[in-house]
Each structure stands twice: as structure tokens, then as C-alpha cells.
Protein backbone atom coordinates (compact mmCIF):
# COMPACT_ATOMS: atom_id res chain seq x y z
CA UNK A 1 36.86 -89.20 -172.64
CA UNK A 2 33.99 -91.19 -173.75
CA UNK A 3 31.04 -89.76 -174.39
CA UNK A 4 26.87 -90.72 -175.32
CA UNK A 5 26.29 -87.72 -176.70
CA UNK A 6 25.95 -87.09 -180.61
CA UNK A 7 29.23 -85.51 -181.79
CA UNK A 8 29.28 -83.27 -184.95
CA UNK A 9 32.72 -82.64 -187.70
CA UNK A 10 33.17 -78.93 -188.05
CA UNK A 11 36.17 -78.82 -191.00
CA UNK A 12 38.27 -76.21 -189.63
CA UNK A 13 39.02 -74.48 -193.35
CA UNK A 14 40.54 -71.44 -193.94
CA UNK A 15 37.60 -68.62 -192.65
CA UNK A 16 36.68 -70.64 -189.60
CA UNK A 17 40.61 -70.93 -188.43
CA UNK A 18 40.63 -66.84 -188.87
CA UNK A 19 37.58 -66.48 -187.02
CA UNK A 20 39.22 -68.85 -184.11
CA UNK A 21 42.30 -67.26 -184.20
CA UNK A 22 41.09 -63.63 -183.56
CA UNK A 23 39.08 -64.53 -180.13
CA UNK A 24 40.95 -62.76 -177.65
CA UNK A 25 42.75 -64.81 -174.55
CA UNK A 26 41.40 -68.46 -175.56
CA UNK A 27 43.48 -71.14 -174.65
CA UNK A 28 42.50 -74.85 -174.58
CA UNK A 29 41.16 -77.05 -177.15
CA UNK A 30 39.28 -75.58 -180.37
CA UNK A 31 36.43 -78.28 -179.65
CA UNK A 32 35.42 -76.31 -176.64
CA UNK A 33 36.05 -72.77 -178.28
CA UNK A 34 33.52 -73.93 -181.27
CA UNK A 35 31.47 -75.27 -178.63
CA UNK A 36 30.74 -71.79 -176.95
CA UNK A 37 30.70 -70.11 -179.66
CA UNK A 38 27.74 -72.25 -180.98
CA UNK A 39 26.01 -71.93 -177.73
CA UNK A 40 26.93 -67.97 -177.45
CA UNK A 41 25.46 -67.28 -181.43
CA UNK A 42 22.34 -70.00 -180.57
CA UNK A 43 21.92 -66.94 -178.03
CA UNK A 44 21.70 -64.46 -180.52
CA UNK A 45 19.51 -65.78 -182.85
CA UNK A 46 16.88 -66.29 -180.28
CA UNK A 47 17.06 -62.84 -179.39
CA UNK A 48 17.24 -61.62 -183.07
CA UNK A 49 14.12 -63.81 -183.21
CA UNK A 50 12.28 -62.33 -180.16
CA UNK A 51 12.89 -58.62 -181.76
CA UNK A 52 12.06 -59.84 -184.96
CA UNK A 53 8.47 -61.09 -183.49
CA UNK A 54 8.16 -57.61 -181.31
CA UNK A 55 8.94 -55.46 -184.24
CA UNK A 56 6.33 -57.28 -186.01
CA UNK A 57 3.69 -57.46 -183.07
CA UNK A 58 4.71 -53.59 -182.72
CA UNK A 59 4.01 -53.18 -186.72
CA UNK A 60 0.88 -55.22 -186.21
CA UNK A 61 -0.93 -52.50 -183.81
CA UNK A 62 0.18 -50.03 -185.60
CA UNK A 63 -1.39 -51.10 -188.92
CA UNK A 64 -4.99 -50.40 -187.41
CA UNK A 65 -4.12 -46.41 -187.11
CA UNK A 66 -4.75 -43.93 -189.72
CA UNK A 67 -1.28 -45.00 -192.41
CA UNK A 68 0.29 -42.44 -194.98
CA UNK A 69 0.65 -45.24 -197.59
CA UNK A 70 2.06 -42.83 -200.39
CA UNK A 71 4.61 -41.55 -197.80
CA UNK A 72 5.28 -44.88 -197.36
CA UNK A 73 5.60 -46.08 -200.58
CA UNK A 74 8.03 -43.13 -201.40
CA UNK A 75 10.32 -44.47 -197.86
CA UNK A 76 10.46 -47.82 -199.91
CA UNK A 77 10.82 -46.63 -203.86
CA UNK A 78 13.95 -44.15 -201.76
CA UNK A 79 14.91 -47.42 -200.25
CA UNK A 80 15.16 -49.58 -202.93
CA UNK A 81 17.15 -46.93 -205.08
CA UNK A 82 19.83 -46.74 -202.15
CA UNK A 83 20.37 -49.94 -202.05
């Protein structure tokens, strides 16, 4: 069917046809699959987003109290090594 909406070319290579073949109970067309997917992880980043901007707001009024910065600084120097 016709449509007026903008349509976008997804190149179904070799990762993307694993990832489409391991969802579960999904018949019909792939269009439609890679549609809700894109809506379903457009989800998630929002919310990764709003977490992102609490954990920050949280980190923001916590900043004004009394901070251990050398414990701190020994969290991240432990950090860093692990990693």
C-alpha cells in the first residue's frame, strides 16, 4: 500500500538478521518487526535519558553537603585501575 509518509532502507546484513531472527514468536513482515523494535528502543532511550537527568539532579543536591573528596578520588583512581 501506498503511503505519504517518509520511508527509511535498513540493509538487513549479517548482525541485524541475527538480532531478527532470535525475537521469540514473530511472524509477519520484517518491516513491521524493525518498526517496533525502533519504537520499543526509542522507549528506552528516553527513559535512560530521564535517569540519566535524575541521577544528575540527585548528584546536583548532593554536591552542596559536606563531600569526602579524597575518598572520592580513591573510588575513581580504584575505578579506573579495574577497568
Amino acid at each position: 500500500m501506498a503511503t505519504t509518509n517518509p520511508r527509511v532502507q535498513v540493509t538487513v546484513d549479517r548482525e541485524l538478521a541475527e538480532a531478527l531472527a532470535e525475537v521469540p514468536g514473530r511472524g509477519g513482515s520484517k518491516s513491521r518487526l524493525i518498526r517496533d523494535l525502533a519504537l520499543r528502543g526509542a522507549r528506552a532511550e528516553r527513559e535512560d535519558h530521564r535517569h540519566q537527568q535524575e541521577a544528575n539532579e540527585y548528584l546536583a543536591t548532593r554536591a552542596a553537603e559536606d563531600v569526602d573528596l579524597d575518598a572520592l578520588r580513591e573510588i575513581h583512581a580504584e575505578r579506573e585501575r579495574s577497568v
